[in-house]
C-alpha atoms as a PDB file:
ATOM      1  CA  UNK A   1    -110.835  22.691 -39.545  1.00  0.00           C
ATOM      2  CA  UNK A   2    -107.001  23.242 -39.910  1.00  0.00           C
ATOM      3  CA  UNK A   3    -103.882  21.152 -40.485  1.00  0.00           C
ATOM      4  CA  UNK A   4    -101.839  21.837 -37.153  1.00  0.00           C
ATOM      5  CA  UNK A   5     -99.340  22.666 -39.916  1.00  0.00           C
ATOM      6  CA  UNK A   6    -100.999  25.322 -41.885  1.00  0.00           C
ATOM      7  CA  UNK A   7    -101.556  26.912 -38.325  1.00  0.00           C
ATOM      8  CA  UNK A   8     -98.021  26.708 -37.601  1.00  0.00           C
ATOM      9  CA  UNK A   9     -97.090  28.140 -40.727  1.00  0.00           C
ATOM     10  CA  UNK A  10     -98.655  31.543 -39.900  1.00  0.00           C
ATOM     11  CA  UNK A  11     -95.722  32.409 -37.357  1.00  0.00           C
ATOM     12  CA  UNK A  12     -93.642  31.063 -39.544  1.00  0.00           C
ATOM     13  CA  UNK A  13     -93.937  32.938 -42.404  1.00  0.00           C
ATOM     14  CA  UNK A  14     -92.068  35.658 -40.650  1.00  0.00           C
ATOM     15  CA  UNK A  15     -90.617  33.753 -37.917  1.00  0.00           C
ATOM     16  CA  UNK A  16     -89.039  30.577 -39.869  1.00  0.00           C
ATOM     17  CA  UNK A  17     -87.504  27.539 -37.636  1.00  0.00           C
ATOM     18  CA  UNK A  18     -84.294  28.302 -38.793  1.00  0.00           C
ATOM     19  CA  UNK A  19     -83.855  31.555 -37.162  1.00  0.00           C
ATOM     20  CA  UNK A  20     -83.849  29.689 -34.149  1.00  0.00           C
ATOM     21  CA  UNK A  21     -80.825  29.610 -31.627  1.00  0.00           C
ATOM     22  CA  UNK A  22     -78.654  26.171 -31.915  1.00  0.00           C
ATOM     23  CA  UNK A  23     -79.852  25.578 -28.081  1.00  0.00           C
ATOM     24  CA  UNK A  24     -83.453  25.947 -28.470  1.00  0.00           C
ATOM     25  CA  UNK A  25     -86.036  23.255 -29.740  1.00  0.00           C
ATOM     26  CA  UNK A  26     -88.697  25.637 -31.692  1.00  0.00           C
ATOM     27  CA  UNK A  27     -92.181  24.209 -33.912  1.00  0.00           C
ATOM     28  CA  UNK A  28     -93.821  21.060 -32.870  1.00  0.00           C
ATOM     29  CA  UNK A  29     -92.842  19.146 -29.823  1.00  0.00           C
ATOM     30  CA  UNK A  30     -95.509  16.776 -28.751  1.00  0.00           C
ATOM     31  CA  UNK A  31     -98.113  15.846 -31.776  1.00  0.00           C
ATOM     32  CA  UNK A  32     -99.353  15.120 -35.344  1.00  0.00           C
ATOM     33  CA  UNK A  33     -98.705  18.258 -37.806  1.00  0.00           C
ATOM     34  CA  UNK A  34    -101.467  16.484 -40.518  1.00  0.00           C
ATOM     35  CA  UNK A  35    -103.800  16.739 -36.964  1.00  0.00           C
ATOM     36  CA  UNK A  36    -107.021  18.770 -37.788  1.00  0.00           C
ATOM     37  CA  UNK A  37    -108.140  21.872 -35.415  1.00  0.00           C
ATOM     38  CA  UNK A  38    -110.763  23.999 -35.015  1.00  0.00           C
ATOM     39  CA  UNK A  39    -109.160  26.258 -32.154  1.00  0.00           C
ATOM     40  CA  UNK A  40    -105.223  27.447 -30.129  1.00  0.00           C
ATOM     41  CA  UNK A  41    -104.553  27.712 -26.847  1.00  0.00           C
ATOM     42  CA  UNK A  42    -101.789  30.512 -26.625  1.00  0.00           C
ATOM     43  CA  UNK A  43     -99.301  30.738 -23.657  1.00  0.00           C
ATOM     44  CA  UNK A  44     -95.957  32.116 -22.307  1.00  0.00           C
ATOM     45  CA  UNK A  45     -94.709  28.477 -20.984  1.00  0.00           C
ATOM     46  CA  UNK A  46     -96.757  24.622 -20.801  1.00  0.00           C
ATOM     47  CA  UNK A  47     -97.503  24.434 -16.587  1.00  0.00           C
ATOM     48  CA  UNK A  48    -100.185  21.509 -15.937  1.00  0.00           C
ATOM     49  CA  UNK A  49    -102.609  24.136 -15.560  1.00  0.00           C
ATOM     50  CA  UNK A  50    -102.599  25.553 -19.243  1.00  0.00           C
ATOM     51  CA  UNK A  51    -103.140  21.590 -20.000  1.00  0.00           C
ATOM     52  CA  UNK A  52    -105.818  21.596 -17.496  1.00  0.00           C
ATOM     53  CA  UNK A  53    -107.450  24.690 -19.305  1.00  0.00           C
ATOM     54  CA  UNK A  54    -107.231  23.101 -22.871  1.00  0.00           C
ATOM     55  CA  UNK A  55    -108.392  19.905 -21.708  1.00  0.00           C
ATOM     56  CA  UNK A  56    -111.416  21.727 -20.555  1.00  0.00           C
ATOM     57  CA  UNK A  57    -112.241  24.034 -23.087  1.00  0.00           C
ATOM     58  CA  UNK A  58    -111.364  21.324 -25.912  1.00  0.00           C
ATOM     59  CA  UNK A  59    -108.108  22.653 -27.202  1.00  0.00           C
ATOM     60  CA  UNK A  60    -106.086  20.211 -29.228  1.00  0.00           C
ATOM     61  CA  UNK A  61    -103.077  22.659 -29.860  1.00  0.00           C
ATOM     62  CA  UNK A  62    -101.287  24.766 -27.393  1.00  0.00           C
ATOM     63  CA  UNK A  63     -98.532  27.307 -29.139  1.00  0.00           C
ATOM     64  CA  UNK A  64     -95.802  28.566 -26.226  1.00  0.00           C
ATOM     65  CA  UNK A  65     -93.407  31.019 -26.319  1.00  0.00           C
ATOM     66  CA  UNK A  66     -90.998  28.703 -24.241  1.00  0.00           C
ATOM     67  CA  UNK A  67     -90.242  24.906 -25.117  1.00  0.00           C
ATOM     68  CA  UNK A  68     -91.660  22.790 -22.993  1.00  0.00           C
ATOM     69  CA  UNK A  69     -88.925  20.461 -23.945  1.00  0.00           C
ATOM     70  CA  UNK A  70     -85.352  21.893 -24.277  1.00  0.00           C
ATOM     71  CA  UNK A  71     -83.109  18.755 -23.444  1.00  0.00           C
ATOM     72  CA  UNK A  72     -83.153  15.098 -24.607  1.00  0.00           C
ATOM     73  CA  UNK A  73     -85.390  13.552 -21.711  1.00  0.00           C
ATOM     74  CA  UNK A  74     -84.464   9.805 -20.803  1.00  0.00           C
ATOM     75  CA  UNK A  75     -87.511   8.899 -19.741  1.00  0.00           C
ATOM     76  CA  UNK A  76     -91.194  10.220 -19.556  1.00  0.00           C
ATOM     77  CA  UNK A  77     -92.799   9.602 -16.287  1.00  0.00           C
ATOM     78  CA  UNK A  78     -95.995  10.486 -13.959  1.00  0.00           C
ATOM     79  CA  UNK A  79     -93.765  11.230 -10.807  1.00  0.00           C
ATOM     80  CA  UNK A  80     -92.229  14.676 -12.073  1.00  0.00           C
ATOM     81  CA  UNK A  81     -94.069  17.939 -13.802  1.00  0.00           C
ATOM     82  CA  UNK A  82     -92.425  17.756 -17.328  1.00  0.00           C
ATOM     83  CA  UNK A  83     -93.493  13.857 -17.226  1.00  0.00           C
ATOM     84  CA  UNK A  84     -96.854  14.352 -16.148  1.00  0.00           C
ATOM     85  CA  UNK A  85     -97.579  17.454 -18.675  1.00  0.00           C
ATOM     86  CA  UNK A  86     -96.325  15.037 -21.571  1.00  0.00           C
ATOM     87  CA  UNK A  87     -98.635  12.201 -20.485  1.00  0.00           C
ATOM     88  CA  UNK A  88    -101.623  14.101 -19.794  1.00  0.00           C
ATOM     89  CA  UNK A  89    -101.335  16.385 -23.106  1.00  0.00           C
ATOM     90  CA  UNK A  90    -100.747  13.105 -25.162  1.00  0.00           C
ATOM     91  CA  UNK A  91    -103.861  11.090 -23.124  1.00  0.00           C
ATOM     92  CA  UNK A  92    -105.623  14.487 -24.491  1.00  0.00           C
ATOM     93  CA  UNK A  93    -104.352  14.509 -28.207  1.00  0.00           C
ATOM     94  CA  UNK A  94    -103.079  18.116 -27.251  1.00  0.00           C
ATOM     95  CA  UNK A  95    -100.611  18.971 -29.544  1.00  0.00           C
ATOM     96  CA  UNK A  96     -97.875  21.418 -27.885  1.00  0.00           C
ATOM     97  CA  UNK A  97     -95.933  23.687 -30.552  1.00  0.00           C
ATOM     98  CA  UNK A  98     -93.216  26.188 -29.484  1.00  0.00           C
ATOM     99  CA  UNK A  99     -92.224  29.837 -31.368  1.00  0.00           C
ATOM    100  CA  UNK A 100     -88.999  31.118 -28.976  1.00  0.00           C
ATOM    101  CA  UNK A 101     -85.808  32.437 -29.996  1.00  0.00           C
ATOM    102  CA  UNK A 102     -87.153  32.230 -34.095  1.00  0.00           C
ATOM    103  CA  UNK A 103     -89.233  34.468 -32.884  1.00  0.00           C
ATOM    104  CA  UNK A 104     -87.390  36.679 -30.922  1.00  0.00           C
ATOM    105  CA  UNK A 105     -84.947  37.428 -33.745  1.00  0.00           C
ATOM    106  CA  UNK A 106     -87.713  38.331 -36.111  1.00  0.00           C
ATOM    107  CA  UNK A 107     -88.157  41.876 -36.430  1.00  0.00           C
ATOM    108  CA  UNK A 108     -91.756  41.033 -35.944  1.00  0.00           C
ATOM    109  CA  UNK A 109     -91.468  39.419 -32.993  1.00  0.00           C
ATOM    110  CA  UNK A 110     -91.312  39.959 -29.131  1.00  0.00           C
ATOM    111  CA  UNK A 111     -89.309  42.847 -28.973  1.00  0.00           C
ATOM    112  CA  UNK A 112     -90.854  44.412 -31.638  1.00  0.00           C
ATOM    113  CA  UNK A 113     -94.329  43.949 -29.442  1.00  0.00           C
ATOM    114  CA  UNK A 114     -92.575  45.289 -26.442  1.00  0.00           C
ATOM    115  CA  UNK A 115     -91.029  48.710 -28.137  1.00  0.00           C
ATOM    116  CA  UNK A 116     -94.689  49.343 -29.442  1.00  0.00           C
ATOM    117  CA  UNK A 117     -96.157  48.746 -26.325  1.00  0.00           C
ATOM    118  CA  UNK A 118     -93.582  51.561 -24.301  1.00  0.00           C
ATOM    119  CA  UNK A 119     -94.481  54.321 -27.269  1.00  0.00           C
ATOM    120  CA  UNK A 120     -91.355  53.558 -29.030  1.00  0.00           C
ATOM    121  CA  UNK A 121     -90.237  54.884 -32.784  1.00  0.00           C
ATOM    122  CA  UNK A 122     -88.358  54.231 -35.678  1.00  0.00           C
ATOM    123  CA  UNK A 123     -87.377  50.850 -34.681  1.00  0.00           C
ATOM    124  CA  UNK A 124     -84.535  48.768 -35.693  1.00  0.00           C
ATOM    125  CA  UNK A 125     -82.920  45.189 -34.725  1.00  0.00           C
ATOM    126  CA  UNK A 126     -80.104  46.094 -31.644  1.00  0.00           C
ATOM    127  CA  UNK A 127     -77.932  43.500 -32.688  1.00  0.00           C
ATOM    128  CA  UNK A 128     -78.207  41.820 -36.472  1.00  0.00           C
ATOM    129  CA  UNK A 129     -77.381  38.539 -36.710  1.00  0.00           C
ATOM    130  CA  UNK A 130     -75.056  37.950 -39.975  1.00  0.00           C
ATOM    131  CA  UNK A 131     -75.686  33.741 -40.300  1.00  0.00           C
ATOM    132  CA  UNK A 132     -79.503  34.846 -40.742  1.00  0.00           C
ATOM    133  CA  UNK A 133     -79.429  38.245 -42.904  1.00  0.00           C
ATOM    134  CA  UNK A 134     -78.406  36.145 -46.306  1.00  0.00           C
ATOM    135  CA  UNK A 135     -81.395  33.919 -45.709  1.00  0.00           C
ATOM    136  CA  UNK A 136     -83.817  37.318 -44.736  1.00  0.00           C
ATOM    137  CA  UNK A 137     -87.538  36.978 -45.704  1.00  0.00           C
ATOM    138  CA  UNK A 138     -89.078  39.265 -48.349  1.00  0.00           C
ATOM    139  CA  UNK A 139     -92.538  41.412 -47.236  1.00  0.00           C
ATOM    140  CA  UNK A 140     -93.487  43.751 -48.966  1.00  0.00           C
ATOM    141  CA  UNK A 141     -90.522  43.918 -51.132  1.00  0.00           C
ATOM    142  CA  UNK A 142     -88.577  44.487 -47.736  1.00  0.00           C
ATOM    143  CA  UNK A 143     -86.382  42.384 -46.168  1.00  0.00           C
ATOM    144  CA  UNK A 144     -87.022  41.412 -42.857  1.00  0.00           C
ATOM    145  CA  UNK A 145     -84.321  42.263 -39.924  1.00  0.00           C
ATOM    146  CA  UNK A 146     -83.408  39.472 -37.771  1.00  0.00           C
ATOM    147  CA  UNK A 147     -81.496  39.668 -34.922  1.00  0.00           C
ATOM    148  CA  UNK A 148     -81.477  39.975 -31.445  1.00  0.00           C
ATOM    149  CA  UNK A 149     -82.864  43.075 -29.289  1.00  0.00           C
ATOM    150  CA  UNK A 150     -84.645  46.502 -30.683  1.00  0.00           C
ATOM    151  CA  UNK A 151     -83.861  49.957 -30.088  1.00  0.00           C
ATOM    152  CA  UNK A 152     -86.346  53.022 -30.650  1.00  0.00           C
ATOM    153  CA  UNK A 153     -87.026  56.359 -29.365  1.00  0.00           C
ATOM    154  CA  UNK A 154     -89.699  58.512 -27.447  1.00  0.00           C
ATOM    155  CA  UNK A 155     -91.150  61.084 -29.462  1.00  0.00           C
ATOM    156  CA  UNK A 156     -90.332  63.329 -26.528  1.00  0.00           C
ATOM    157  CA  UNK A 157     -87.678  62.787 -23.960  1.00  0.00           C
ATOM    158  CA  UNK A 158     -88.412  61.835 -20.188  1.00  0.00           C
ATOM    159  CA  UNK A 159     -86.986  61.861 -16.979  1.00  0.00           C
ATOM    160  CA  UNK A 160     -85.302  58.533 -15.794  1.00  0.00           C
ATOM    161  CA  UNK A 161     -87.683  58.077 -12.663  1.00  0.00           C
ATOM    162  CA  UNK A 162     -90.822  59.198 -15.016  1.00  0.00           C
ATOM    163  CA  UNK A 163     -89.758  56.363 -17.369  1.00  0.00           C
ATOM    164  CA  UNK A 164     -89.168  54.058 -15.163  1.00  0.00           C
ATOM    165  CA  UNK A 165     -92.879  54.957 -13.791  1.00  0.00           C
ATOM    166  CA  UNK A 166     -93.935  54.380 -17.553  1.00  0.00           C
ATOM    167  CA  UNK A 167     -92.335  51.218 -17.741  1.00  0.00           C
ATOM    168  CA  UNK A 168     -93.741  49.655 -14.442  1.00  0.00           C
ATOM    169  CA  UNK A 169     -97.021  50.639 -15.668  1.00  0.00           C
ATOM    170  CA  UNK A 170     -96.800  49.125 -18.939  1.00  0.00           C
ATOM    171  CA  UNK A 171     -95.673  45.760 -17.748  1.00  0.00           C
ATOM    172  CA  UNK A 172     -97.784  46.141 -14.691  1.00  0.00           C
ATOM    173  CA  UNK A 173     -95.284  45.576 -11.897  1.00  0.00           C
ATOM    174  CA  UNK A 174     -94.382  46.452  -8.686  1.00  0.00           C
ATOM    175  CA  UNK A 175     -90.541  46.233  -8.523  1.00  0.00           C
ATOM    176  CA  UNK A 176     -87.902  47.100 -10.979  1.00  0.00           C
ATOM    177  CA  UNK A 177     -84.024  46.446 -10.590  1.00  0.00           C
ATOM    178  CA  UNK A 178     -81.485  48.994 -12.148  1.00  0.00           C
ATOM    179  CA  UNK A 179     -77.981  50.403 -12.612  1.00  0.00           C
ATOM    180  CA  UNK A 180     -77.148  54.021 -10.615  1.00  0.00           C
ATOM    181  CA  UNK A 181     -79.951  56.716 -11.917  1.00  0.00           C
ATOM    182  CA  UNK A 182     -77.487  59.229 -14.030  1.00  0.00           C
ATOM    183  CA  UNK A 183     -79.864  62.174 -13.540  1.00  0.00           C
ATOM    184  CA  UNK A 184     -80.191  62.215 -17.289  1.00  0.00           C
ATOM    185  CA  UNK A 185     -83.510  62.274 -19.433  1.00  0.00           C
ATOM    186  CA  UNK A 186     -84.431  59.030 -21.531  1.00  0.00           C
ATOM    187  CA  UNK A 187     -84.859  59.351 -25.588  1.00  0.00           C
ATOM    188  CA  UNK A 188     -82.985  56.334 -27.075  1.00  0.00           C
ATOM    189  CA  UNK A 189     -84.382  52.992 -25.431  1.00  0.00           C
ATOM    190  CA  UNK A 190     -82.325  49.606 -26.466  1.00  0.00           C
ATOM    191  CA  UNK A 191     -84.344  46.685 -25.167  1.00  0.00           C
ATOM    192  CA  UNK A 192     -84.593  42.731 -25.378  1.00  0.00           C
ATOM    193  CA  UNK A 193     -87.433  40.804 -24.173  1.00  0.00           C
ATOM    194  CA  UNK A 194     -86.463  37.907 -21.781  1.00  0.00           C
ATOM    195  CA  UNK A 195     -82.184  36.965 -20.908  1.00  0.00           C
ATOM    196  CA  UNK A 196     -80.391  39.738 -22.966  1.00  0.00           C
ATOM    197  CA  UNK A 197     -77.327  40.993 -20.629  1.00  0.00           C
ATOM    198  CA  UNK A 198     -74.912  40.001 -23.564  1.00  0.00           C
ATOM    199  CA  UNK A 199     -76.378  43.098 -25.617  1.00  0.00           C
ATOM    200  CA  UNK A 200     -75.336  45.299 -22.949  1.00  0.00           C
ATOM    201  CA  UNK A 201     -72.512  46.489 -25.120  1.00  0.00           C
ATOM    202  CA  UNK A 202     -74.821  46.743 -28.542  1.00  0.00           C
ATOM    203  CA  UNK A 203     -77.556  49.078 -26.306  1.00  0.00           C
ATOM    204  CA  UNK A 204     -74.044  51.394 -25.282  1.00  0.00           C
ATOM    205  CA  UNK A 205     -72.787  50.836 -28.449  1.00  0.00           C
ATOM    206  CA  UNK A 206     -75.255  52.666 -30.120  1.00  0.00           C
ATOM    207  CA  UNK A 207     -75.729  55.798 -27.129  1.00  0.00           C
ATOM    208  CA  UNK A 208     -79.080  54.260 -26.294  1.00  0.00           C
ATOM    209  CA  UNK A 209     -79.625  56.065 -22.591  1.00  0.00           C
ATOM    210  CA  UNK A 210     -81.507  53.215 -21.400  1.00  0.00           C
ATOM    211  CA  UNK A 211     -81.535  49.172 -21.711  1.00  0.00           C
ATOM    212  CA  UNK A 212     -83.844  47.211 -20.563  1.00  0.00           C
ATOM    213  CA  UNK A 213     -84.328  43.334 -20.166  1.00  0.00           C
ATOM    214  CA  UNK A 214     -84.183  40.582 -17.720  1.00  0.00           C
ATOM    215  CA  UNK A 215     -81.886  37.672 -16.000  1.00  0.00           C
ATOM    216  CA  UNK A 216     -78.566  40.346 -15.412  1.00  0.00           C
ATOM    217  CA  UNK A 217     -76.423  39.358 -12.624  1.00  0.00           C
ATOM    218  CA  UNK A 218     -74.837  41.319 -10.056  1.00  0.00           C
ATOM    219  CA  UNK A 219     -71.891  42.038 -11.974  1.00  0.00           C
ATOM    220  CA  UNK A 220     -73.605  42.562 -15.021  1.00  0.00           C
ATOM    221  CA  UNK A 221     -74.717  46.189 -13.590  1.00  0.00           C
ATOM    222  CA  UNK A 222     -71.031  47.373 -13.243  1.00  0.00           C
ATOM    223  CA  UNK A 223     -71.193  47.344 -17.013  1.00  0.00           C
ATOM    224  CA  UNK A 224     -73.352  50.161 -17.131  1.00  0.00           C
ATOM    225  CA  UNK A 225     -69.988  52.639 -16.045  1.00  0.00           C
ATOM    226  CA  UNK A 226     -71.963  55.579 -15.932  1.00  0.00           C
ATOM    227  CA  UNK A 227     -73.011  55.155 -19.417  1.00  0.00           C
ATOM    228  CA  UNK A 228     -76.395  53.735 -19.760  1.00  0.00           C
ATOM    229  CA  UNK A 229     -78.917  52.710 -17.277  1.00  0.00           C
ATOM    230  CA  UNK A 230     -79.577  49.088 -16.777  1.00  0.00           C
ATOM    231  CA  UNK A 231     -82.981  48.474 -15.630  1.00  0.00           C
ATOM    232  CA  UNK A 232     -83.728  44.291 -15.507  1.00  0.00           C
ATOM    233  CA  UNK A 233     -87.498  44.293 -15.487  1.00  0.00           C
ATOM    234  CA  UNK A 234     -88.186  40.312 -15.551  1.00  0.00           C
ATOM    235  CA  UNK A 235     -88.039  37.498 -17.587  1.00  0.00           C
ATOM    236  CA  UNK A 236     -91.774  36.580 -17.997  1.00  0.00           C
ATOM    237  CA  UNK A 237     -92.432  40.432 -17.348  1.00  0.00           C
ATOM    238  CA  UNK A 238     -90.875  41.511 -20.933  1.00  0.00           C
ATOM    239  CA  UNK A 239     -92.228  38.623 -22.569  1.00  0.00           C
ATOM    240  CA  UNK A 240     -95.980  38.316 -21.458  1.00  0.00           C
ATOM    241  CA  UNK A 241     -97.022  40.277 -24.539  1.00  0.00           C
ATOM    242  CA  UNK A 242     -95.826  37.325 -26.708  1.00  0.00           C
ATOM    243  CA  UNK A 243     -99.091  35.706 -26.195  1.00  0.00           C
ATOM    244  CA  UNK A 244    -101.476  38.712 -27.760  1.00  0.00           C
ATOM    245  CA  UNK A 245     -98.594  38.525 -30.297  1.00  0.00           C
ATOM    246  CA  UNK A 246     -98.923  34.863 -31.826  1.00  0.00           C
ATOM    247  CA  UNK A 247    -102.716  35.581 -31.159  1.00  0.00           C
ATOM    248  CA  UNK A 248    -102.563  38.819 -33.368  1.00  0.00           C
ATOM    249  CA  UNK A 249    -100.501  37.057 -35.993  1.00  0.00           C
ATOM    250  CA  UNK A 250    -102.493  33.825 -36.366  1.00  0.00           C
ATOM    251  CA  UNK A 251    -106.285  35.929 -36.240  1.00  0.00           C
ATOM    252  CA  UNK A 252    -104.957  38.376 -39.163  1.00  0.00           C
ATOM    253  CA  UNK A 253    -103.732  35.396 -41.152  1.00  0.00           C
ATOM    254  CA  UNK A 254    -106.950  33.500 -40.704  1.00  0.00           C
ATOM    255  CA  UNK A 255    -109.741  35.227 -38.933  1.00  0.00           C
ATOM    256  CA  UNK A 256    -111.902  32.390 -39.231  1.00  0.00           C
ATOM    257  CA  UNK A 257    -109.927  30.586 -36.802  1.00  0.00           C
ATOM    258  CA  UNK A 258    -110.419  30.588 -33.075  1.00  0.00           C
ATOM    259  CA  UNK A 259    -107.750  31.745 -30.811  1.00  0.00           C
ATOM    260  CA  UNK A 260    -107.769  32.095 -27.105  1.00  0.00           C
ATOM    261  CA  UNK A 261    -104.959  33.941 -25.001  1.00  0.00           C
ATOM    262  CA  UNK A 262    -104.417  31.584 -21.729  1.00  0.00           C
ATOM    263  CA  UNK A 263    -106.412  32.811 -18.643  1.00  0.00           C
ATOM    264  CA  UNK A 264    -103.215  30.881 -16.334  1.00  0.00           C
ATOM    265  CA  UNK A 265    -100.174  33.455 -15.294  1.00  0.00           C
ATOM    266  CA  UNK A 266     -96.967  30.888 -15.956  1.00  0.00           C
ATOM    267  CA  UNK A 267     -94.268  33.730 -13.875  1.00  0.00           C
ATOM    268  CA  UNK A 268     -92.776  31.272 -11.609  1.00  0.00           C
ATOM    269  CA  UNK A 269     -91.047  34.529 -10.219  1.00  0.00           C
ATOM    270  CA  UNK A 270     -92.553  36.135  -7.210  1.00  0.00           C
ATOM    271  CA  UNK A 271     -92.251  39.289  -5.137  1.00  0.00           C
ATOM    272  CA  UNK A 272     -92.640  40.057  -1.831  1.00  0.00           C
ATOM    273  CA  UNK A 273     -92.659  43.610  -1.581  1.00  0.00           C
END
């Protein structure tokens, strides 16, 4: 058994709280952090079904990507979702713990997980963020980038439609929306897992040929100006691999411990294609 803490403290390490955005509500929402477990329930966002799941399979600590709670709430009640989740994960002593925006501005974190996952190399934060670099972690007597986004490169160069193939394959989706094809090949890939249209300018700024994330408006494509191409691939779509990453982190810290990757899909996005 395991302080909810010392759990906790795993992500931390390299993903502290205070790397968080000023918007966001990262660590422990709902719980005890003294609590002793034996097991983590890992998913993308809290629905009532990833309660239902660690209610049945005993899990007494659930670790999102997404807050479950991002505003001040006036009032906790059975007669809407967030109310309900709240009630039935504290009727359950479920803890519910959050790793977000700390952990997409670790170097470590979500985008790093997405680059590797596309075949990306010699990775490096997009966009650094000054407040945080003063306050950098030290592993392995190097300090850790923080910021937002990641840019890499292919080891060899392909065609726009062939990576845009490769990319729909790798996140396993149907659809993609995207700027004008330039008829160019693609070596130098900027992305940022989840909203990211305000590093549109970073990804041109540093003559990446593609730049990928999610959320972009319909004026948000005009910025590409034959530049860049913008391909928005999905919010939950460039994040879903944040789950096998807390997983990964916490099991190398402590492979004692028992982690389990949610079996529930949380996109609230559909397609009909």
């Amino acid at each position: 058994m395991y302080k909810i803490s010392e759990i906790l403290s795993y992500i931390t390490d390299i993903a502290p709280l205070y790397w968080q955005e000023a918007y966001d509500n990262c660590g422990l929402v709902i719980g005890d952090a003294n609590a002793m477990i034996d097991r983590v329930l890992i998913a993308v966002d809290i629905t009532e079904e990833v309660i239902d799941e660690a209610i049945e399979n005993s899990y007494h600590l659930i670790i999102s990507h997404h807050p479950l709670i991002f505003k001040g709430i006036k009032n906790i009640l059975s007669d809407n979702t967030l109310g309900r989740i709240i009630v039935k994960a504290v009727k359950n002593d479920i803890a519910i713990a959050a790793m977000h925006t700390n952990l997409d501005n670790s170097f470590f974190g979500v985008n790093r997980i997405l680059a590797e996952k596309l075949g990306l190399k010699q990775l490096r934060i997009l966009h650094s963020n000054n407040d945080f670099i003063s306050t950098g972690i030290n592993i392995n007597s190097e300090i850790l980038q923080v910021g937002s986004g990641m840019i890499g490169v292919f080891e060899e160069a392909m065609y726009e439609t062939d990576f845009l193939c490769h990319l729909k394959k790798t996140l396993n989706i149907d659809v993609l929306r995207h700027s004008k094809l330039l008829n160019k090949s693609i070596k130098t890939v900027a992305l940022c897992g989840g909203a990211g249209s305000f590093l549109i300018n970073d990804a041109k700024h540093c003559k990446a040929d593609v730049y990928i994330t999610a959320d972009m408006k319909y004026h948000d494509f005009f910025d590409a100006d034959n530049e860049i191409l913008l391909v928005d691939a999905g919010h939950f779509e460039t994040e879903q691999f944040t789950k096998e990453l807390i997983a990964d982190i916490i099991s190398k810290k402590n492979p004692k411990f028992a982690v389990k990757i949610s079996s529930v899909k949380t996109n609230s996005v559909h397609y009909f294609v």
